[in-house]
Structures are given as structure tokens and as C-alpha cells.
C-alpha atoms as a PDB file:
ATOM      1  CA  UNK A   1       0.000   0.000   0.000  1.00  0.00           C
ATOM      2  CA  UNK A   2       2.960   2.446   0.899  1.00  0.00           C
ATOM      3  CA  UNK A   3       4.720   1.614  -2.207  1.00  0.00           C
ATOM      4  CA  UNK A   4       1.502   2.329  -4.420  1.00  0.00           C
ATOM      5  CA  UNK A   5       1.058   5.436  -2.838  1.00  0.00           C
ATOM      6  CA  UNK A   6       3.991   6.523  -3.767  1.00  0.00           C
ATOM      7  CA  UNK A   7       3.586   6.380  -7.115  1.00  0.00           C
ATOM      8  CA  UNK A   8      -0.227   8.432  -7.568  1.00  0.00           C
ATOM      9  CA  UNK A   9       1.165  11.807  -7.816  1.00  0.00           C
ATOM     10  CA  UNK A  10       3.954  10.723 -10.766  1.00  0.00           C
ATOM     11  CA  UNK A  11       0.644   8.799 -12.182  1.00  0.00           C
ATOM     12  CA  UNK A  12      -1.286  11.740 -11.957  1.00  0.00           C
ATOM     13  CA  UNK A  13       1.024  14.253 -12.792  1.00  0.00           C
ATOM     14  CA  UNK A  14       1.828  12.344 -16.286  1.00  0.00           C
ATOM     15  CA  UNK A  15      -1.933  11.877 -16.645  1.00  0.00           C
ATOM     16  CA  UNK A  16      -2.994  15.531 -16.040  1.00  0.00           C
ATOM     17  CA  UNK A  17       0.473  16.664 -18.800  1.00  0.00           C
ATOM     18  CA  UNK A  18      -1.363  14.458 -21.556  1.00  0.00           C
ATOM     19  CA  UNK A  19      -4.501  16.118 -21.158  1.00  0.00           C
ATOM     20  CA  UNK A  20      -3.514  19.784 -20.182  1.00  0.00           C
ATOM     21  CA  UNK A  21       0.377  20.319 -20.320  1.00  0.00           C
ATOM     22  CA  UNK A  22       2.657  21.431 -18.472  1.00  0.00           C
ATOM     23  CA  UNK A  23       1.741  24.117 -15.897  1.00  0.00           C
ATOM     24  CA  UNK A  24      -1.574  21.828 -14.608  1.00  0.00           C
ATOM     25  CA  UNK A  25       0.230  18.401 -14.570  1.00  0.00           C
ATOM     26  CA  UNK A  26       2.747  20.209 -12.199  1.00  0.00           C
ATOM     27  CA  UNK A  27       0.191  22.007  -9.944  1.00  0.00           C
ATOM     28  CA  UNK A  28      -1.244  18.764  -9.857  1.00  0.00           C
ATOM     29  CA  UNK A  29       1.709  17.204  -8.502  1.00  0.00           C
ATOM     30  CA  UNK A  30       2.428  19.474  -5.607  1.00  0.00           C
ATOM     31  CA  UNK A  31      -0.974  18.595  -4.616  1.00  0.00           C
ATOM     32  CA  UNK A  32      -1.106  14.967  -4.859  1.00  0.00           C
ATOM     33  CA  UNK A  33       2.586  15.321  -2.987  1.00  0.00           C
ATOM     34  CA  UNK A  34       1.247  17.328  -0.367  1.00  0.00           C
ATOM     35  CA  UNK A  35      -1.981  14.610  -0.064  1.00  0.00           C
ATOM     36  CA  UNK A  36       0.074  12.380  -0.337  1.00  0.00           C
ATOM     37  CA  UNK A  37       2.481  13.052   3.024  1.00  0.00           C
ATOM     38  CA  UNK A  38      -0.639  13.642   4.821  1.00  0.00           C
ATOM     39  CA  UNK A  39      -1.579  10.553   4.445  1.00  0.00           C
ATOM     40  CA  UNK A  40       1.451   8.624   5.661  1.00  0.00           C
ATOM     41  CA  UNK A  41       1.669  11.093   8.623  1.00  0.00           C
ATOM     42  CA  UNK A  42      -2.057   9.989   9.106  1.00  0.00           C
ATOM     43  CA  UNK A  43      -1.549   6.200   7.989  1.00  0.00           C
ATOM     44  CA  UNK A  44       1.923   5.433   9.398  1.00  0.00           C
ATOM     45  CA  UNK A  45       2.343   8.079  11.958  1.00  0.00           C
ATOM     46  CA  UNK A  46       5.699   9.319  10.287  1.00  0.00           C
ATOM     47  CA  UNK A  47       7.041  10.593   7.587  1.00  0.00           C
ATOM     48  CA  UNK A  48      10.694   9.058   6.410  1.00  0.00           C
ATOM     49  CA  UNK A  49      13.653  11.611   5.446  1.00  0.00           C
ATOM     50  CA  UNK A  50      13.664  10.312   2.151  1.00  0.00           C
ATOM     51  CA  UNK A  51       9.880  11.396   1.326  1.00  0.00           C
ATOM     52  CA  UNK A  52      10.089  14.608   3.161  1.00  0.00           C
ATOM     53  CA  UNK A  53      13.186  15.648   1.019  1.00  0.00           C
ATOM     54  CA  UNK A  54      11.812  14.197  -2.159  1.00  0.00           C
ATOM     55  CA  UNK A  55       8.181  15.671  -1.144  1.00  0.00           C
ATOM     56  CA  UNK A  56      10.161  18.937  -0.691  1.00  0.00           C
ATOM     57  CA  UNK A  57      12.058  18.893  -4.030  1.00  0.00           C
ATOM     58  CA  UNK A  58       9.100  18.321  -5.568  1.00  0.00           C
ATOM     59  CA  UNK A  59       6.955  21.362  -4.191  1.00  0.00           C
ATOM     60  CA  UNK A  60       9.647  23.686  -4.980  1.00  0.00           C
ATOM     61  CA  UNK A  61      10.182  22.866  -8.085  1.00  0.00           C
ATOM     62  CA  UNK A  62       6.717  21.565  -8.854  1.00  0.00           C
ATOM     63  CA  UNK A  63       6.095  25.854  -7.934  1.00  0.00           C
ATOM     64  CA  UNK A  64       8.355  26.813  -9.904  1.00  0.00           C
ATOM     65  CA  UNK A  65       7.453  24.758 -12.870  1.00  0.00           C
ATOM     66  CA  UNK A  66       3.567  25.983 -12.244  1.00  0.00           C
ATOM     67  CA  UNK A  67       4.558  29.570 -12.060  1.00  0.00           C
ATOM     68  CA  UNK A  68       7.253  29.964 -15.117  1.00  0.00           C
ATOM     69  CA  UNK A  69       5.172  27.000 -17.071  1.00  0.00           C
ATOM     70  CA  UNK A  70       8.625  25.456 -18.138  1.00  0.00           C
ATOM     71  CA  UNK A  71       9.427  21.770 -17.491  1.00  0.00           C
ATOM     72  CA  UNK A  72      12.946  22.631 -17.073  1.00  0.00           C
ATOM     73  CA  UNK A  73      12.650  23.097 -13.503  1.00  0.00           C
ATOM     74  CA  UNK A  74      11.195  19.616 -13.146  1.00  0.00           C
ATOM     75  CA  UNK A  75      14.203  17.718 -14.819  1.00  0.00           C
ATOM     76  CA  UNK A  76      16.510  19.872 -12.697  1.00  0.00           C
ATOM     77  CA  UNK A  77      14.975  18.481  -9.837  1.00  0.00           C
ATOM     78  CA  UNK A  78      15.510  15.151 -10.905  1.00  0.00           C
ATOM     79  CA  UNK A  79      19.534  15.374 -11.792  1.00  0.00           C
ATOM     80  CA  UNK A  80      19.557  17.251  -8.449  1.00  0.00           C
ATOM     81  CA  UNK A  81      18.223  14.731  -6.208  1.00  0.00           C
ATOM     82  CA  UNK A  82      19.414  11.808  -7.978  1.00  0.00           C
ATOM     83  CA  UNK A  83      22.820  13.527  -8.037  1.00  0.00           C
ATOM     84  CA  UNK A  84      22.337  14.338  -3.992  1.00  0.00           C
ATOM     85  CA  UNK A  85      21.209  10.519  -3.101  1.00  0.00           C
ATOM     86  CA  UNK A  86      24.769   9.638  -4.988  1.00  0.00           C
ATOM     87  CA  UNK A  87      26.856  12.039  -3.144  1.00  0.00           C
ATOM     88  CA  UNK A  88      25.106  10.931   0.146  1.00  0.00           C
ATOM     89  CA  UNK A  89      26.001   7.569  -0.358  1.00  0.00           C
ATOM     90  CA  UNK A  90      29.905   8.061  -1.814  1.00  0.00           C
ATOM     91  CA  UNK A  91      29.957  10.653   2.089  1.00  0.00           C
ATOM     92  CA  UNK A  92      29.067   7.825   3.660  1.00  0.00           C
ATOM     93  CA  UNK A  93      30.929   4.989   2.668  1.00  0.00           C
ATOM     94  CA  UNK A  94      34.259   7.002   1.977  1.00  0.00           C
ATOM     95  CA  UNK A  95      34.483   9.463   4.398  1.00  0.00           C
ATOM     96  CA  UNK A  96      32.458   8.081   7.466  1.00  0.00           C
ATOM     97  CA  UNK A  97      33.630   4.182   6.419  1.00  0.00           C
ATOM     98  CA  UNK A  98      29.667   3.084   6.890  1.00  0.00           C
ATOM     99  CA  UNK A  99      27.669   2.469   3.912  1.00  0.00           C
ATOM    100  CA  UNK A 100      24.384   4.109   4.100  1.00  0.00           C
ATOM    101  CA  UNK A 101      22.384   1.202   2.926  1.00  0.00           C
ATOM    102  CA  UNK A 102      23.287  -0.639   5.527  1.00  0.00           C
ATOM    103  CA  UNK A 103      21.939   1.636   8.089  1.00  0.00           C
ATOM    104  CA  UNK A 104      18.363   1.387   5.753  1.00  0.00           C
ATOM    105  CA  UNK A 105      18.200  -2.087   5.516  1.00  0.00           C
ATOM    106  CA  UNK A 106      20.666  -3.597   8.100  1.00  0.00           C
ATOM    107  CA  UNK A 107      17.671  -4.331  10.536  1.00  0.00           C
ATOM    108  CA  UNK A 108      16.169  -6.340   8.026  1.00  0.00           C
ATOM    109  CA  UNK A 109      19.165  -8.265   6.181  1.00  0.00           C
ATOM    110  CA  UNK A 110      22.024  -9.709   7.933  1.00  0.00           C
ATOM    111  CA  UNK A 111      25.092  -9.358   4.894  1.00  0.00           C
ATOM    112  CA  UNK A 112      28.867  -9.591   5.165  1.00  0.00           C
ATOM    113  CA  UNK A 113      30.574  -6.050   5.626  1.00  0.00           C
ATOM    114  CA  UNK A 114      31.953  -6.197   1.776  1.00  0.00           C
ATOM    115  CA  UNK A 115      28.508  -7.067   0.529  1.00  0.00           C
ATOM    116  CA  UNK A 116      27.202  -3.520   1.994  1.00  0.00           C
ATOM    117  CA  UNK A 117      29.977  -1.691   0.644  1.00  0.00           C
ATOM    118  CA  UNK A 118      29.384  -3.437  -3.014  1.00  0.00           C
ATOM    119  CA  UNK A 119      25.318  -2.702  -2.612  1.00  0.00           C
ATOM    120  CA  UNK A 120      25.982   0.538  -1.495  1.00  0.00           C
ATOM    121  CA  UNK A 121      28.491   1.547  -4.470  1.00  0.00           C
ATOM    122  CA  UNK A 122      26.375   0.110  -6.598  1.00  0.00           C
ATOM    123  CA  UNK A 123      23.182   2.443  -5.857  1.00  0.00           C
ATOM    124  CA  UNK A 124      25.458   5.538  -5.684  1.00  0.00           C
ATOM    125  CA  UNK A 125      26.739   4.250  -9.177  1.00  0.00           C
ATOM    126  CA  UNK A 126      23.152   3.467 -10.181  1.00  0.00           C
ATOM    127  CA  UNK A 127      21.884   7.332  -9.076  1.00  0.00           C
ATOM    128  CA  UNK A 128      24.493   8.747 -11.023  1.00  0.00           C
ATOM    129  CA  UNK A 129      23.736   7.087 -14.077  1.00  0.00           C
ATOM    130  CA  UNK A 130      19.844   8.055 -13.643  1.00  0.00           C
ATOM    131  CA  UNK A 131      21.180  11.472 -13.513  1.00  0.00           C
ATOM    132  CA  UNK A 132      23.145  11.317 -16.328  1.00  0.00           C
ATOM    133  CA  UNK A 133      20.416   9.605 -18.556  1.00  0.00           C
ATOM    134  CA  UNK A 134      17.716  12.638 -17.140  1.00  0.00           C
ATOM    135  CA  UNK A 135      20.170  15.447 -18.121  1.00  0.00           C
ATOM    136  CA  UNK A 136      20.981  13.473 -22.086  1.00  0.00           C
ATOM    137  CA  UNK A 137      16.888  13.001 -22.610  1.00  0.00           C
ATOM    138  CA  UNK A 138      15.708  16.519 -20.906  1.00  0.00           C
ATOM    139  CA  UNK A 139      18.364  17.660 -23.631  1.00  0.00           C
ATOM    140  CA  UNK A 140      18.822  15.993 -26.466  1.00  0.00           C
ATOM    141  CA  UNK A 141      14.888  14.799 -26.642  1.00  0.00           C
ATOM    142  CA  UNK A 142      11.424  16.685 -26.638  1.00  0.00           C
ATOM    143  CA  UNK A 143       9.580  17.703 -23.625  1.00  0.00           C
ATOM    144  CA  UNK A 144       7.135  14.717 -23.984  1.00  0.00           C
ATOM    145  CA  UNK A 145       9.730  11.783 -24.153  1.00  0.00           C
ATOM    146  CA  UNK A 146      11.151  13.519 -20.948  1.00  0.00           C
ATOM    147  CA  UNK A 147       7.978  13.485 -19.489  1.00  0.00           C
ATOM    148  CA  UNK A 148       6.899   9.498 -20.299  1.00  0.00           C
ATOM    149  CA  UNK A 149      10.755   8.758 -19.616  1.00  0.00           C
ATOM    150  CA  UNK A 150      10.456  10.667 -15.903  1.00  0.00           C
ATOM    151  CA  UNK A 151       7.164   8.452 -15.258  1.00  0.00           C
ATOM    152  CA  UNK A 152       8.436   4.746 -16.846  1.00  0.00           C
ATOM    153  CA  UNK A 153      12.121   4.935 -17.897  1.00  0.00           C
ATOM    154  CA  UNK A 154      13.435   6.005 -14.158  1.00  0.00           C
ATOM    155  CA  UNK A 155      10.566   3.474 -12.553  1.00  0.00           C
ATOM    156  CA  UNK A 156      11.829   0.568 -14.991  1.00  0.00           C
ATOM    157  CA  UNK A 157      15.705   1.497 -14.092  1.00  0.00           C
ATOM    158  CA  UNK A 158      14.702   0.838 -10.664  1.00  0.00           C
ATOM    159  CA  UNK A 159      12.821  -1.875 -10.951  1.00  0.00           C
ATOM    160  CA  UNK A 160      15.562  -3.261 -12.788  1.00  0.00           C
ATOM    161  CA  UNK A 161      18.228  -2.193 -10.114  1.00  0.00           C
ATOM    162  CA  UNK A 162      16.200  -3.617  -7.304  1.00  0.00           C
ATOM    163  CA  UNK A 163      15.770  -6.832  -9.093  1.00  0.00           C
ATOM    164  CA  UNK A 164      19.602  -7.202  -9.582  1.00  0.00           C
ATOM    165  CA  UNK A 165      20.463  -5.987  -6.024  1.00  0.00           C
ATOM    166  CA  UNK A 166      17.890  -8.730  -4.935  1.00  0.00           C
ATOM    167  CA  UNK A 167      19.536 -11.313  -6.997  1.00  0.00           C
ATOM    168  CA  UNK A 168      23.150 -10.304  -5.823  1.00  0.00           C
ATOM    169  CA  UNK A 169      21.992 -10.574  -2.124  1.00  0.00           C
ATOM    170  CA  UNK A 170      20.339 -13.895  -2.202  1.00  0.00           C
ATOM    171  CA  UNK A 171      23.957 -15.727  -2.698  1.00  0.00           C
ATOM    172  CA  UNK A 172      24.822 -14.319   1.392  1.00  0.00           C
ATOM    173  CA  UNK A 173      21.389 -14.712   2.822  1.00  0.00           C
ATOM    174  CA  UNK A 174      21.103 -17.470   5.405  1.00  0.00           C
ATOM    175  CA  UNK A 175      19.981 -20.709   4.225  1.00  0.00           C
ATOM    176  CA  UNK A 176      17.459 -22.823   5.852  1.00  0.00           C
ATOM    177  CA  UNK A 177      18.265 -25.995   6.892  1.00  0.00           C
ATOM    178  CA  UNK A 178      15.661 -28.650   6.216  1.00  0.00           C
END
């Protein structure tokens, strides 16, 4: 249920571009944004780090899309954050010697100390490259193939990512014993 509702205001934000452009899609996603951080305040009783700094990215430059009606401020956002989640990661691991994803998941996967470091260069390598790929299509492509990459290309990287992190973790979880 979390994970779905993460995904309504990029749903509805794409939706509400298709049918009135630019300005409206991004007014509507400061609102579903804003709904949708209620809600897990409401639902869950907190709000993580992650979605308030990703709710906050996305309100001020959802605002500043609305008010100059130019998409640019959008894909900035995106090659920001993805570019911030990277350098919070690279912090972590090479100057404080503890890799950040094993602080997120470390309660819920028991992994050799080299494992974490591996995962966790591998997402800061992975954000990078998502930042890379958002600043070569916001470019080099229209405004609409930005827009359907933003709401499937970045989901389908991730999905993708997750999959292989998944498959290179399953070799150091425990085994049961039957």
C-alpha cells in the first residue's frame, strides 16, 4: 500500500500533462505530494527523510514549474536529487567508512561487511547514471519523451536495479536448513 502510494502523484502528474500540459500536470503534482504526506503522517504516523526531502524537491520545483510554465525546472529536480542521493552515499561509505544502505536495511538483512559496501556503491553508481540519462533526454529529446521517460524509464531502471540488487543478495542470505 505504501509503495503504491507513492507512485499516484507521478501517475497523476503524467496523466494531467497528456490532457492539459505542463503548468496543470505540475500544480497537480504538488498537490497529490502534499496529499500524499498527509496521508502517511495519518496512515503510518511518520514521515521518512527520504519522502520529506523528495516531497520537498518536488513542491519547490513543482512551484516553480507551475509559475514559469517550463518543465525545465522539473528535470533539474531530478539530476539534483538523484545527483544528492549519490553524493550521500559516496559521504558515507568514503568518508564516514559506513555504507548508508546498511543503516536502511541492516535491521532487516544480515550481509557480510563487503557485501554492503558493493550494494551501497552500486546504488550511488546506479543514481548517477539516472542522472546522467535525465540530463541526455531533458536535452537531447522533446519535452514529452522527458515526461513518459520521468514516469516509466526512471521506474523501470529501478525496478531493474532492485531486481539485480535482490539477486546479488540472495547468494549471502542465510539458508534454511531442512
Amino acid at each position: 500500500m505504501k509503495q503504491l502510494l507513492e507512485f499516484i502523484p507521478l501517475i497523476l502528474f503524467f496523466v494531467v500533462y497528456k490532457l492539459a500540459g505542463v503548468r496543470e500536470a505540475a500544480i497537480t503534482l504538488v498537490i497529490a505530494t502534499l496529499l500524499q504526506l498527509i496521508i502517511l503522517k495519518w496512515k503510518y504516523g511518520k514521515i521518512e527523510k527520504q519522502q520529506v526531502v523528495m516531497g520537498s524537491a518536488v513542491v519547490f520545483f513543482g512551484l516553480l514549474t507551475a509559475y514559469f510554465n517550463e518543465i525545465k525546472y522539473l528535470q533539474w529536480k531530478v539530476t539534483i536529487v538523484y545527483g544528492l542521493f549519490a553524493l550521500i552515499l559516496l559521504v558515507a561509505q568514503f568518508g564516514f567508512k559506513t555504507p548508508l544502505i546498511q543503516k536502511l536495511l541492516g535491521k532487516e538483512i544480515e550481509l557480510p561487511q563487503a557485501v554492503w559496501h558493493n550494494l551501497n556503491l552500486a546504488w550511488a553508481i546506479f543514481f548517477i547514471l539516472c542522472m546522467l540519462v535525465n540530463i541526455y533526454i531533458s536535452q537531447a529529446f522533446s519535452e514529452e519523451v522527458w515526461v513518459e521517460f520521468k514516469s516509466f524509464g526512471i521506474l523501470a531502471m529501478t525496478f531493474v536495479a532492485t531486481i539485480g540488487t535482490g539477486v546479488y543478495i540472495y547468494r549471502y542470505l542465510p539458508k534454511d536448513k531442512e
